[in-house]
N, C-alpha and C. Protein backbone atom coordinates (compact mmCIF):
# COMPACT_ATOMS: atom_id res chain seq x y z
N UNK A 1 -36.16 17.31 -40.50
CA UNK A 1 -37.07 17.80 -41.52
C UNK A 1 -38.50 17.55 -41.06
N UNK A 2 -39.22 19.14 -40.99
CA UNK A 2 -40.55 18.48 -40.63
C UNK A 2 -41.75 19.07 -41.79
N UNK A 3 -42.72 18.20 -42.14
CA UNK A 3 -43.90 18.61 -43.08
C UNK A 3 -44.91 18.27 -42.58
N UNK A 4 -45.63 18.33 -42.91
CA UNK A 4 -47.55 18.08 -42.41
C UNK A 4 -48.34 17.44 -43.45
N UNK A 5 -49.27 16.84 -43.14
CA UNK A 5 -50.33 16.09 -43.96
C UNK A 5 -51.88 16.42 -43.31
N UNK A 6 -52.37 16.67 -44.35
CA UNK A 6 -54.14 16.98 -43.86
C UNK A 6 -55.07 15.91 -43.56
N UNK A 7 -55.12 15.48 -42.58
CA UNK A 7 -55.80 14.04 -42.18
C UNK A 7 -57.19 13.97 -42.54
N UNK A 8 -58.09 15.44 -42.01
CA UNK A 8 -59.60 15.28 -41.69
C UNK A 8 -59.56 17.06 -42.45
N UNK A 9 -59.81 17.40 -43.93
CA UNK A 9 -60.16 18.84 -43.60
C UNK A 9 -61.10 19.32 -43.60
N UNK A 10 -61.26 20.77 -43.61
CA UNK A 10 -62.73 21.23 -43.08
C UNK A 10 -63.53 20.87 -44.44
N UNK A 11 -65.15 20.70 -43.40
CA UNK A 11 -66.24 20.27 -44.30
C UNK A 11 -66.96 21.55 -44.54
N UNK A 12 -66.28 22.51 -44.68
CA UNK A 12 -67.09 23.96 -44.91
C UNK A 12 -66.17 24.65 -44.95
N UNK A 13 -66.47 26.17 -45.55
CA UNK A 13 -65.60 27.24 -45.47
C UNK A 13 -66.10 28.56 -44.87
N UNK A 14 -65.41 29.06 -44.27
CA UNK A 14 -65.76 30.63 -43.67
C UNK A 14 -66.72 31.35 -43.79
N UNK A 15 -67.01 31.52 -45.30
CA UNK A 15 -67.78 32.43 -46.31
C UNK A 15 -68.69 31.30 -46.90
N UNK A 16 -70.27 31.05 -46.68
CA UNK A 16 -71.03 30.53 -47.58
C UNK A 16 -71.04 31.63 -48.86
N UNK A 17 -71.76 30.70 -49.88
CA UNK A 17 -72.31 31.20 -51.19
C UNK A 17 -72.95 32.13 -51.16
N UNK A 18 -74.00 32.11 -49.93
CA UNK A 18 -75.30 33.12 -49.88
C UNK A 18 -74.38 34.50 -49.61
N UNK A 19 -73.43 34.37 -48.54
CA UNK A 19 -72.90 35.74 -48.12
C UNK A 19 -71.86 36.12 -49.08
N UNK A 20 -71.05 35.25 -49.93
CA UNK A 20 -70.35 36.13 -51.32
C UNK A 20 -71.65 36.65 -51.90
N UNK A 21 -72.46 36.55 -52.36
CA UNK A 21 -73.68 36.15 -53.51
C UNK A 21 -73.73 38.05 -53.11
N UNK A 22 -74.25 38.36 -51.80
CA UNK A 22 -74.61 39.33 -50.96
C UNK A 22 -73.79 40.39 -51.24
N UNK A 23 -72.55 40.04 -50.53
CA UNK A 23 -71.36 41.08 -51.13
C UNK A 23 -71.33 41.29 -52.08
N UNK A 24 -71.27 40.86 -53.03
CA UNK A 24 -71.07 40.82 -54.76
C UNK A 24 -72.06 41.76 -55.44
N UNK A 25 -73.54 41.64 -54.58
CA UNK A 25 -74.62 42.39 -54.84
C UNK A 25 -75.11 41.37 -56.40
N UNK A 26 -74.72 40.30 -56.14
CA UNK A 26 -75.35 39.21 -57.21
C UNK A 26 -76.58 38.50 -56.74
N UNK A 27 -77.35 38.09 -57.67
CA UNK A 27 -78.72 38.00 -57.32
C UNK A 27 -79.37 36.75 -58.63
N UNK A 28 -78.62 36.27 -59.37
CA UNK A 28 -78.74 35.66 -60.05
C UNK A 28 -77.59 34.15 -59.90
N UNK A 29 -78.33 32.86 -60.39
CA UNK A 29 -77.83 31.83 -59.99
C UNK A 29 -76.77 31.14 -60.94
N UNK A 30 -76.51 32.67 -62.13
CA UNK A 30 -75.99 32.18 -63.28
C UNK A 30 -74.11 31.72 -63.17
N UNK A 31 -73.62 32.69 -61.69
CA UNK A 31 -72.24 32.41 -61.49
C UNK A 31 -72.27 31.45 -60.39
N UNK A 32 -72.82 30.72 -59.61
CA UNK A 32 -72.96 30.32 -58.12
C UNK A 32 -71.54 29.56 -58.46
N UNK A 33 -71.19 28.46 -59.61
CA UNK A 33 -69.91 27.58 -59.10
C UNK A 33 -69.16 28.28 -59.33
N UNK A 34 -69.21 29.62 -60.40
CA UNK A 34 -67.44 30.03 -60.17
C UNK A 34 -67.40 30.91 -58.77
N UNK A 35 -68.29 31.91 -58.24
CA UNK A 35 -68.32 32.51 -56.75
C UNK A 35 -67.57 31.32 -55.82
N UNK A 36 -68.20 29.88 -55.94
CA UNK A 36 -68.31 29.35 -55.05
C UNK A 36 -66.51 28.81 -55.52
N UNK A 37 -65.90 28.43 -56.28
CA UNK A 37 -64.35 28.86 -56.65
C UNK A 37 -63.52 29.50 -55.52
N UNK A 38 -64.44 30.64 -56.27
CA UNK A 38 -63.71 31.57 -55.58
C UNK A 38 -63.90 32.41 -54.13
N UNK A 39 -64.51 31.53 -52.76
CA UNK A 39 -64.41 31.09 -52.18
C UNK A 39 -63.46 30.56 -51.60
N UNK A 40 -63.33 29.26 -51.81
CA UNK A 40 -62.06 28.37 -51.84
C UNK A 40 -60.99 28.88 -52.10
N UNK A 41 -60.80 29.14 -53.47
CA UNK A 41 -59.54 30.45 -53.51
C UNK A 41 -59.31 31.00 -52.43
N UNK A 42 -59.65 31.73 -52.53
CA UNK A 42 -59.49 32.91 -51.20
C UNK A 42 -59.83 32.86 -49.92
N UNK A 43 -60.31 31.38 -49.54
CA UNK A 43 -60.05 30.84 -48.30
C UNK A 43 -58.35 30.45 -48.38
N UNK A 44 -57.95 29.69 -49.45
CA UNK A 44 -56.95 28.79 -49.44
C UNK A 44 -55.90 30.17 -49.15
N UNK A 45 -56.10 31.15 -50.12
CA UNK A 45 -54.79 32.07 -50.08
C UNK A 45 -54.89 32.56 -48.72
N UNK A 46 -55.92 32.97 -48.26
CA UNK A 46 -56.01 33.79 -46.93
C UNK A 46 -55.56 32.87 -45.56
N UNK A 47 -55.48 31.64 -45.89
CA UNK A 47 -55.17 30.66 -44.58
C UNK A 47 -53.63 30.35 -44.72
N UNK A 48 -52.77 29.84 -46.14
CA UNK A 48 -51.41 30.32 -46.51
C UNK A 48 -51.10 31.80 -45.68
N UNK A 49 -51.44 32.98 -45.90
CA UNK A 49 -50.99 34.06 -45.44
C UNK A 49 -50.88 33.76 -43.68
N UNK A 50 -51.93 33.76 -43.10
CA UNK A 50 -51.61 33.72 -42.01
C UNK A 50 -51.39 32.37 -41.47
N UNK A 51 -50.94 31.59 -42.05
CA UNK A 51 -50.37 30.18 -41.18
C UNK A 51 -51.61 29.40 -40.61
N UNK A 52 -52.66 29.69 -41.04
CA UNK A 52 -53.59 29.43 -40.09
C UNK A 52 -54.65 28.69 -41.32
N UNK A 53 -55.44 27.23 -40.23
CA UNK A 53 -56.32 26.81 -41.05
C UNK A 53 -57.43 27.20 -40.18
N UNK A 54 -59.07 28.09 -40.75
CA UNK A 54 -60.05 28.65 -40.22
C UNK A 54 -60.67 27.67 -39.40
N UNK A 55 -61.54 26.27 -40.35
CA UNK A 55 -62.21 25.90 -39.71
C UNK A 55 -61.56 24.34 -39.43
N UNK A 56 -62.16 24.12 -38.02
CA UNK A 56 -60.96 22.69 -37.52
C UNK A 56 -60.85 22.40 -38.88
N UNK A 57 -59.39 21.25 -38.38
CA UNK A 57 -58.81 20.82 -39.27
C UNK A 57 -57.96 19.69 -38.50
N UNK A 58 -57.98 18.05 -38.91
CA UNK A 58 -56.67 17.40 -38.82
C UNK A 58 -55.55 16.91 -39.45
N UNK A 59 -54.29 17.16 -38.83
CA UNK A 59 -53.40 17.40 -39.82
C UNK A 59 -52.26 16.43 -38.75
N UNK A 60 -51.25 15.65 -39.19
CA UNK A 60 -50.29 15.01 -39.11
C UNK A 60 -48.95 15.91 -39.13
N UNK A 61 -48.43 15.83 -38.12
CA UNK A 61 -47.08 16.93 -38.44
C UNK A 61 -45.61 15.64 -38.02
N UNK A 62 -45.01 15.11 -39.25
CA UNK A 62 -44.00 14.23 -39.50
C UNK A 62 -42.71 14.89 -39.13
N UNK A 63 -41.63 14.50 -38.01
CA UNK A 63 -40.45 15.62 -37.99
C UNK A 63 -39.45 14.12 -38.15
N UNK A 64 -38.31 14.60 -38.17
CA UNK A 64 -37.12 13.93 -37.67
C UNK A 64 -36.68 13.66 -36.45
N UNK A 65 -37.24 14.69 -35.51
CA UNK A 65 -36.87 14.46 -34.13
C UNK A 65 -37.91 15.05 -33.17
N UNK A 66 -37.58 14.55 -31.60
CA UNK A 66 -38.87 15.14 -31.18
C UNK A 66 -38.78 17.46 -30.97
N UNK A 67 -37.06 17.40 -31.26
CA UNK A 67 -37.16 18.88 -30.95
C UNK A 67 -38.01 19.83 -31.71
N UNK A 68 -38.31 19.23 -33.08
CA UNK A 68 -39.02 20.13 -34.21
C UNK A 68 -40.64 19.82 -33.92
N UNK A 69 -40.57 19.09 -33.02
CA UNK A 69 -42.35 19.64 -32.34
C UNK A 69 -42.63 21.31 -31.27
N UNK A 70 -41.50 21.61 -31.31
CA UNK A 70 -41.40 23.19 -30.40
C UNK A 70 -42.00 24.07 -31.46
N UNK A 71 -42.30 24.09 -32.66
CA UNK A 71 -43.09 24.94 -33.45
C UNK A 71 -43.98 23.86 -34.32
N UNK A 72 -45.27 23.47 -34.26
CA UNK A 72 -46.30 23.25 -34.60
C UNK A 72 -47.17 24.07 -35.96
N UNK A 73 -47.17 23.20 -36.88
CA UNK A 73 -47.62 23.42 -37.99
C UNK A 73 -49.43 24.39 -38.46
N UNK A 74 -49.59 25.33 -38.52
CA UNK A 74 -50.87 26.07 -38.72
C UNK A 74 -50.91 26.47 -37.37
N UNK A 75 -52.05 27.25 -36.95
CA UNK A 75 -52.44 27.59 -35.65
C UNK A 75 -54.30 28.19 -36.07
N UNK A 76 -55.02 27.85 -34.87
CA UNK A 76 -54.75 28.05 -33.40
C UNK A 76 -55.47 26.24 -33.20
N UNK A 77 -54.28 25.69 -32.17
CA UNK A 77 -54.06 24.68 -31.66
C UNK A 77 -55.06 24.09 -31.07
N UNK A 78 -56.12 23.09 -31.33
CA UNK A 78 -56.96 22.90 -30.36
C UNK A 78 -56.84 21.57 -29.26
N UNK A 79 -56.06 21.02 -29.68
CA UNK A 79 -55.92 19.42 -28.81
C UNK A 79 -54.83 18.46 -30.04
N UNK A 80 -54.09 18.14 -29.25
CA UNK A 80 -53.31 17.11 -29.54
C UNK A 80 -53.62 15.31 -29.35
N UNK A 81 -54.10 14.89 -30.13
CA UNK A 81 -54.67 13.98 -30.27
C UNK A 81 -53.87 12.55 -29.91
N UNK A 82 -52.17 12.65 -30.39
CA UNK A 82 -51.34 11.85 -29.72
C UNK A 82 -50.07 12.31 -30.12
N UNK A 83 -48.98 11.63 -29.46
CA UNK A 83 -47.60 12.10 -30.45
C UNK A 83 -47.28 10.56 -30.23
N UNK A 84 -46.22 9.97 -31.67
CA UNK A 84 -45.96 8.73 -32.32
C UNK A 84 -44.80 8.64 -32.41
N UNK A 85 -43.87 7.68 -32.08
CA UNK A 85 -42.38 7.79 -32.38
C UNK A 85 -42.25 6.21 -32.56
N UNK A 86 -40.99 6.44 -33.75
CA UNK A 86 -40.09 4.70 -34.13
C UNK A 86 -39.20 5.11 -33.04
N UNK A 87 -39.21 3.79 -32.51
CA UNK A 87 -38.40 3.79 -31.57
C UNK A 87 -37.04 2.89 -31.92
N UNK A 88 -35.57 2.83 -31.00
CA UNK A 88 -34.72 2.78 -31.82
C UNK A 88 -34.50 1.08 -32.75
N UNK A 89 -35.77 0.03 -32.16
CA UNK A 89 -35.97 -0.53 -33.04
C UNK A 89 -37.02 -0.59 -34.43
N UNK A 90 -36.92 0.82 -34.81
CA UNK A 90 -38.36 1.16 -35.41
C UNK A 90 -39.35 0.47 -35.58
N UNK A 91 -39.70 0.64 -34.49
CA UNK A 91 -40.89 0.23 -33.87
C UNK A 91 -42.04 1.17 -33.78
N UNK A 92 -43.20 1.72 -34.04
CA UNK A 92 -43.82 2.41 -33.90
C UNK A 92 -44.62 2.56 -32.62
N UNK A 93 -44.40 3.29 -31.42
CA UNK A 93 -44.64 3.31 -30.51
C UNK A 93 -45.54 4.99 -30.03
N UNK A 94 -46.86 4.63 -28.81
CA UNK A 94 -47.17 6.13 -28.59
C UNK A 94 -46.68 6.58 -27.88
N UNK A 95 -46.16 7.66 -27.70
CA UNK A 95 -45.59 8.39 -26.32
C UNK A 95 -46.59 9.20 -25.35
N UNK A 96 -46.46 8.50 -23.98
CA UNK A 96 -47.02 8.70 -22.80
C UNK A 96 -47.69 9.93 -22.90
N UNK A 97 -48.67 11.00 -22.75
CA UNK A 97 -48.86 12.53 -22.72
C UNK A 97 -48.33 12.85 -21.27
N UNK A 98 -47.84 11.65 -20.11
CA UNK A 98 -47.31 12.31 -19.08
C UNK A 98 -45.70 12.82 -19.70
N UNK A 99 -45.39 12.52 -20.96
CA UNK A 99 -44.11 12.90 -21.04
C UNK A 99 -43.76 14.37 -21.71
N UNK A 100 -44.25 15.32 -21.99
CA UNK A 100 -45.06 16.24 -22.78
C UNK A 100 -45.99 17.13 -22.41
N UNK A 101 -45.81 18.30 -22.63
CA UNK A 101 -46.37 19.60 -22.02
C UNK A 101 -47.31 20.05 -23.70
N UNK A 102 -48.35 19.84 -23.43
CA UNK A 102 -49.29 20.83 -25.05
C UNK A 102 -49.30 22.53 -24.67
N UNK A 103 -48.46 22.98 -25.38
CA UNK A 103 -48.17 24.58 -24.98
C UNK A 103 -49.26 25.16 -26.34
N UNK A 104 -50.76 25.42 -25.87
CA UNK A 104 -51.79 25.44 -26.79
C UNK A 104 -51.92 26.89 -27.15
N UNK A 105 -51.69 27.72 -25.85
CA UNK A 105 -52.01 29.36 -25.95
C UNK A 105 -51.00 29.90 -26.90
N UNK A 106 -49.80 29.45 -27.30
CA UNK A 106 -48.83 29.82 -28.03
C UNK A 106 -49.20 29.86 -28.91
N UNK A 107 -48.68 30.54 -29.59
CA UNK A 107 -48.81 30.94 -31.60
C UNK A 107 -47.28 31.15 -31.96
N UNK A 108 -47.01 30.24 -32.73
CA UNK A 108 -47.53 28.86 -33.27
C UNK A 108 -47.42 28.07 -31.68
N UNK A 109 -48.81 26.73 -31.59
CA UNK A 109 -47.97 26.22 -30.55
C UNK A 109 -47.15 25.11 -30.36
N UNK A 110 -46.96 24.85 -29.64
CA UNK A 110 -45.59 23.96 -28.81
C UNK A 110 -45.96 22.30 -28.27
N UNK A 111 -45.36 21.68 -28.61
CA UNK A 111 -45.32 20.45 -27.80
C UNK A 111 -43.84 20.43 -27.27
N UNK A 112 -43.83 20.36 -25.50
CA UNK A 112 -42.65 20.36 -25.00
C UNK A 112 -42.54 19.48 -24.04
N UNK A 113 -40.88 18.96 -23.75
CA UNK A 113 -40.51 17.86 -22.85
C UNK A 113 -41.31 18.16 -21.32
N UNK A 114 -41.92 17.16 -20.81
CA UNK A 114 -42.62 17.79 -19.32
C UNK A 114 -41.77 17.87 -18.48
N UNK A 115 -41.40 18.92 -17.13
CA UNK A 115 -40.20 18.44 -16.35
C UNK A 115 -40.35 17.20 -15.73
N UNK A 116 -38.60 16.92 -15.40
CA UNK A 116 -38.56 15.56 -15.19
C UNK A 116 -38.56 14.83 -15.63
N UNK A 117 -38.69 14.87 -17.28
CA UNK A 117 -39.38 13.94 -18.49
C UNK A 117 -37.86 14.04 -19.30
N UNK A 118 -38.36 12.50 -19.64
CA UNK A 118 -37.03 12.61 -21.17
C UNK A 118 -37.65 12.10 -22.16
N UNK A 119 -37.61 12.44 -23.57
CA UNK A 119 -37.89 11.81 -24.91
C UNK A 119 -36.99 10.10 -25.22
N UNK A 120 -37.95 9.16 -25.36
CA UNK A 120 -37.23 8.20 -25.35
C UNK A 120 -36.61 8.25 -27.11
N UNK A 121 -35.07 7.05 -27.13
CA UNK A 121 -34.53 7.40 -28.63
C UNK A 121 -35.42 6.65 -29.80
N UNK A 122 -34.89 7.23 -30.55
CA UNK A 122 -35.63 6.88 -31.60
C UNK A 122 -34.80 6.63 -32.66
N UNK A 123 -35.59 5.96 -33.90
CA UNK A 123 -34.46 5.69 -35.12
C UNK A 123 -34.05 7.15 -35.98
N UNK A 124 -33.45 6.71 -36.93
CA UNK A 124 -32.78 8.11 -37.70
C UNK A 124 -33.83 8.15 -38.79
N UNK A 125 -34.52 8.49 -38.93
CA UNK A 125 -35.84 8.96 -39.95
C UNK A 125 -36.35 9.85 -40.25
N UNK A 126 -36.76 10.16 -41.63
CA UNK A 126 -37.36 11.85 -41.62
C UNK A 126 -38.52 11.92 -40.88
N UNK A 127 -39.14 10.69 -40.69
CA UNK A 127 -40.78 10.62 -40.09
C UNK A 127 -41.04 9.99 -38.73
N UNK A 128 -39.31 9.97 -37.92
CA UNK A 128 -39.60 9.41 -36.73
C UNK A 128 -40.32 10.18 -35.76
N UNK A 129 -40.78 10.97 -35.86
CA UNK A 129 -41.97 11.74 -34.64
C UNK A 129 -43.44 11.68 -35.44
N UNK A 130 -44.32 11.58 -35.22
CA UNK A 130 -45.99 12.18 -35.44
C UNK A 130 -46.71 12.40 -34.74
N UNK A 131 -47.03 13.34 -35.05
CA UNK A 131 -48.07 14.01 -33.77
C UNK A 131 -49.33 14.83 -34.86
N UNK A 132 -50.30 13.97 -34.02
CA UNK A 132 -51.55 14.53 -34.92
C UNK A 132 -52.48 15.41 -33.82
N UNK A 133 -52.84 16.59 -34.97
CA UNK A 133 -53.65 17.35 -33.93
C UNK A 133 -54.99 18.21 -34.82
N UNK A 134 -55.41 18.90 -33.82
CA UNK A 134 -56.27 19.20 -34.61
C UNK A 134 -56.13 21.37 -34.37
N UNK A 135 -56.70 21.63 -35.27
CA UNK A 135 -56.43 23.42 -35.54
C UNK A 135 -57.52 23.66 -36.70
N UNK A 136 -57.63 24.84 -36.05
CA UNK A 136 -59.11 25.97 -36.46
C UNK A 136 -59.83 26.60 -35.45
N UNK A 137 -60.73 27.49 -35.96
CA UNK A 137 -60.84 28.04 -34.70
C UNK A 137 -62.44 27.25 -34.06
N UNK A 138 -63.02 26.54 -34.59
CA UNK A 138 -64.60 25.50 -34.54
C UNK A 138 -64.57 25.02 -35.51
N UNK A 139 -66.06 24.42 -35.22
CA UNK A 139 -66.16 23.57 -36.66
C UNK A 139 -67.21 23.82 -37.58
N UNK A 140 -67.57 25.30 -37.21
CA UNK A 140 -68.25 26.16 -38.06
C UNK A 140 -67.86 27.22 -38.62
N UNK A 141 -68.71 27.89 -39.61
CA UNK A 141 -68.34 29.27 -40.01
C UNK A 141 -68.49 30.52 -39.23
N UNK A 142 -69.32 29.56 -38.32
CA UNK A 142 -69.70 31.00 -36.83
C UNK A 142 -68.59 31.29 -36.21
N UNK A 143 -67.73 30.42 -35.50
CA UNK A 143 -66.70 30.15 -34.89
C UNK A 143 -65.49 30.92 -35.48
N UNK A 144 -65.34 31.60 -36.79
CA UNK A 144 -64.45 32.38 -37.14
C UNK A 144 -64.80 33.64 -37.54
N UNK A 145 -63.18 34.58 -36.60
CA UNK A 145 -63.42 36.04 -36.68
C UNK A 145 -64.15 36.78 -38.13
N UNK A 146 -64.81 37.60 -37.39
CA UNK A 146 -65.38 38.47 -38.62
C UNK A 146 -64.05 38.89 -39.44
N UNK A 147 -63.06 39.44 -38.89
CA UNK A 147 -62.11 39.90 -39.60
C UNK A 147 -61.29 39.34 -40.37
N UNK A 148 -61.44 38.06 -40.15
CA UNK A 148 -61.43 36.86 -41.30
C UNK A 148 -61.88 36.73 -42.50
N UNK A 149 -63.35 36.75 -42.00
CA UNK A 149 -64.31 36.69 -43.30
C UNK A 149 -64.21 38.10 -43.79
N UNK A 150 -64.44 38.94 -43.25
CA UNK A 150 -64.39 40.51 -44.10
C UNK A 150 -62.94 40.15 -45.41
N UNK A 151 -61.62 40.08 -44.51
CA UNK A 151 -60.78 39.48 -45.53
C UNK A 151 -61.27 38.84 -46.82
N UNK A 152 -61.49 37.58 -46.28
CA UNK A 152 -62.12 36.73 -47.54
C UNK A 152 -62.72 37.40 -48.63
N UNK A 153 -63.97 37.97 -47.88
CA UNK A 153 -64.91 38.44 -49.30
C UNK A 153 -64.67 39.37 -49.92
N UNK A 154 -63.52 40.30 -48.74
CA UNK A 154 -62.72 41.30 -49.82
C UNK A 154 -61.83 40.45 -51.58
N UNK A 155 -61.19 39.88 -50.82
CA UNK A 155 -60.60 39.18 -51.55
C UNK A 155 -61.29 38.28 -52.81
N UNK A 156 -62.56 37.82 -52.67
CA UNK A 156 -63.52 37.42 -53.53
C UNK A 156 -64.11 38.35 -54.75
N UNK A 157 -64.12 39.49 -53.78
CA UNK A 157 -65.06 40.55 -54.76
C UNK A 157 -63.43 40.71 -55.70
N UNK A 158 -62.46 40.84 -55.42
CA UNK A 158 -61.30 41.43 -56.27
C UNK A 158 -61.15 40.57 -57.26
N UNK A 159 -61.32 39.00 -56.82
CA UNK A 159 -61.20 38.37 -58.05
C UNK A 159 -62.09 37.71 -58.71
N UNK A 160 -63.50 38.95 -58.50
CA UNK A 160 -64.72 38.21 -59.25
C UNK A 160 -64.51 39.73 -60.39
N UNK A 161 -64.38 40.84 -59.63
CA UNK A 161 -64.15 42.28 -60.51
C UNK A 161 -62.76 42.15 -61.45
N UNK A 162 -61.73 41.16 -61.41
CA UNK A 162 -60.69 41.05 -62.06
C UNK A 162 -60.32 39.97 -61.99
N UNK A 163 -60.88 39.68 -63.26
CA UNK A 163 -60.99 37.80 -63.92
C UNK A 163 -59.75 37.94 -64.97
N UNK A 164 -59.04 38.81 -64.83
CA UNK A 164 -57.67 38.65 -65.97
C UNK A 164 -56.33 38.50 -64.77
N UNK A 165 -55.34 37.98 -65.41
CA UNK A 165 -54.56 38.29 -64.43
C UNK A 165 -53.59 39.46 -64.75
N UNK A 166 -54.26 40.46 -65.36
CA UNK A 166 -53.63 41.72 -65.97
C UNK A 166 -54.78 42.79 -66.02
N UNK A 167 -54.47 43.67 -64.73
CA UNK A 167 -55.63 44.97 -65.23
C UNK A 167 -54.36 46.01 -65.12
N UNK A 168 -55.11 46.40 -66.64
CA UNK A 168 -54.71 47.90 -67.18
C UNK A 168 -54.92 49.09 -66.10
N UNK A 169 -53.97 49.51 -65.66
CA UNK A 169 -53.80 50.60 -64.71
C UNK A 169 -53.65 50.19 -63.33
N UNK A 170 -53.99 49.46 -62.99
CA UNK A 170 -53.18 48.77 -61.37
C UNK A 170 -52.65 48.29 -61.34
N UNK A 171 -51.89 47.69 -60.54
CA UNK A 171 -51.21 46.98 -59.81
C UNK A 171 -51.38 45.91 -58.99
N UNK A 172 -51.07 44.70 -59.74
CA UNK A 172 -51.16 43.71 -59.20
C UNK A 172 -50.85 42.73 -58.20
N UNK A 173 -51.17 42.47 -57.29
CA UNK A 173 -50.48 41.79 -55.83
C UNK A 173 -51.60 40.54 -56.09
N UNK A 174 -50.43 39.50 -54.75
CA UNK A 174 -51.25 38.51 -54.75
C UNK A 174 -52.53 38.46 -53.43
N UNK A 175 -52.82 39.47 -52.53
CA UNK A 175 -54.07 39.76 -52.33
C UNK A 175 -53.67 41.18 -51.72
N UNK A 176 -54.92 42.03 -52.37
CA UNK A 176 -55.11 43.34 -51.94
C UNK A 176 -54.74 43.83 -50.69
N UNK A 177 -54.00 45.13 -50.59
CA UNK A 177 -53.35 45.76 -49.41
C UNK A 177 -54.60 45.50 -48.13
N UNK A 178 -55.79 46.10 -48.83
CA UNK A 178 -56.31 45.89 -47.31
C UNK A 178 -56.91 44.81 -46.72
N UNK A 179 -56.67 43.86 -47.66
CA UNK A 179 -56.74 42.33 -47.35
C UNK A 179 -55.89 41.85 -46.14
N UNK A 180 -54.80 42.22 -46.87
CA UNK A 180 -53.40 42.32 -46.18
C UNK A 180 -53.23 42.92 -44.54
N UNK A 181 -53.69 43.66 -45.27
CA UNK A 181 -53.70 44.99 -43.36
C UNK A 181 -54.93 43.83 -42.60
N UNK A 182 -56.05 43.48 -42.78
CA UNK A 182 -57.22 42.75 -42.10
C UNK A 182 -56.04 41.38 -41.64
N UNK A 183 -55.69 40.67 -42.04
CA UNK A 183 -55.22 39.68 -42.33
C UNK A 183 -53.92 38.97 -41.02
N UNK A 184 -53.05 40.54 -41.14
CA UNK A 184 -52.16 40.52 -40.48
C UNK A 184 -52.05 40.85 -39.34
N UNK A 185 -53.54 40.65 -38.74
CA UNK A 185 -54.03 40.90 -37.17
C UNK A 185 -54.02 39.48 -36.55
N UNK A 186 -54.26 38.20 -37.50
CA UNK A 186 -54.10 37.18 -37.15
C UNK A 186 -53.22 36.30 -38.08
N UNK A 187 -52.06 36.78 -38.29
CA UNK A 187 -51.25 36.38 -39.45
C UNK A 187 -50.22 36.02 -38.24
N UNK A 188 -49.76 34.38 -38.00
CA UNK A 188 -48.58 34.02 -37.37
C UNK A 188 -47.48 33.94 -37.74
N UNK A 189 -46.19 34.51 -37.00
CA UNK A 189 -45.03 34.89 -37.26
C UNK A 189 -44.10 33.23 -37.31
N UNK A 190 -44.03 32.79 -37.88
CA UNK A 190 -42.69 31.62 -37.58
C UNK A 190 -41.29 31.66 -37.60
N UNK A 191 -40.89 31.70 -36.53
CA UNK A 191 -38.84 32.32 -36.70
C UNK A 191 -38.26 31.06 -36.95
N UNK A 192 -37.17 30.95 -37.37
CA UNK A 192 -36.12 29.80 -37.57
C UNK A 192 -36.94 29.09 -38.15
C-alpha cells in the first residue's frame, strides 16, 4: 500500500490575483478574497486532473515495499532527496543512492534497483519504504506552462460566472471541456 504526504507545499500558485483580476476584466478590490479562492480551487482541481503538482512541492511517498517506488506519486520529478527503509529489525535506516537508479525523465517517474544492486529486507509494514522528493515544475509561477495557466483561469472565470452549482440550461462538469482538452496535454497516465 502506497500514499503520500505533503512535506513542504508550494508558497505560491500559478495564477496571481493581478492576472485572474485581468481575465475576469475586474477592476475593483471588492471580490479580491473570493477570486483569490478561486484560484486555489482551480489550481487544486487542475493539479488532481493531471497528477501533477505545478509549483515545487515536497512530498513523502510511504509504500509497503521497495517495488511500489516504480511509479512515483505526482510528476514532474525533480530530485530525490533520499529513500528510507525499516529494516528487518525495524530499524529505520537510509538506503545507499548507489543502490538505486532516479528514473526522472519518466512520467510518472521511477525509482529503480541499480544493476548489480539488491534492496536490503525489510519489516512487514505499510510504511516500510520512504522516499521523499521533490515535484513541480520551479519554484515560481514563471516556471509553469502557459497552458497550464490558460487552463486555470479558464477554469476561474467559469466559477466566478457560475457561483451556483446549478445553471439553468447547461451542463454541468467538474471542469469545462476545454479546460479539459488544455489540460490533457500534460495530464499523466498511471496504469496498474
Amino acid at each position: 500500500m502506497k500514499t503520500y504526504q505533503v512535506i513542504t507545499a508550494a508558497s505560491t500558485f500559478p495564477v496571481s490575483l493581478t492576472e485572474a483580476k485581468a481575465h475576469l476584466k475586474v477592476d475593483t478590490t471588492a471580490d479580491d478574497t473570493y477570486i483569490e479562492s478561486l484560484i486555489k480551487a482551480a489550481t487544486q482541481l487542475s493539479e488532481e486532473y493531471t497528477n501533477r503538482f505545478f509549483i515545487n512541492t515536497v512530498i513523502d511517498q510511504t509504500c509497503s515495499s521497495f517495488k511500489e517506488l516504480e511509479t512515483l506519486f505526482k510528476s514532474k520529478v525533480n530530485d530525490v532527496q533520499y529513500v528510507k527503509y525499516y529494516d528487518s529489525d525495524n530499524s529505520l535506516q537510509t538506503l545507499s543512492a548507489t543502490v538505486y537508479d532516479k528514473m526522472l525523465s519518466y512520467e510518472p517517474s521511477q525509482i529503480q534497483l541499480a544493476d548489480g544492486q539488491s534492496f536490503p529486507s525489510i519489516t512487514k509494514r505499510n510504511d516500510a519504504v520512504i522516499a521523499r522528493y521533490t515535484v513541480g515544475y520551479g519554484s515560481s509561477a514563471s516556471d509553469v506552462p502557459e497552458i497550464i495557466k490558460q487552463a486555470i483561469l479558464l477554469t476561474i472565470a467559469n466559477f466566478y460566472e457560475n457561483r451556483s452549482s446549478v445553471v439553468i440550461g447547461r451542463i454541468a462538469t467538474e471542469l469545462p471541456q476545454n479546460v479539459k482538452w488544455l489540460l490533457n496535454t500534460y495530464k499523466v497516465q498511471i496504469v496498474g
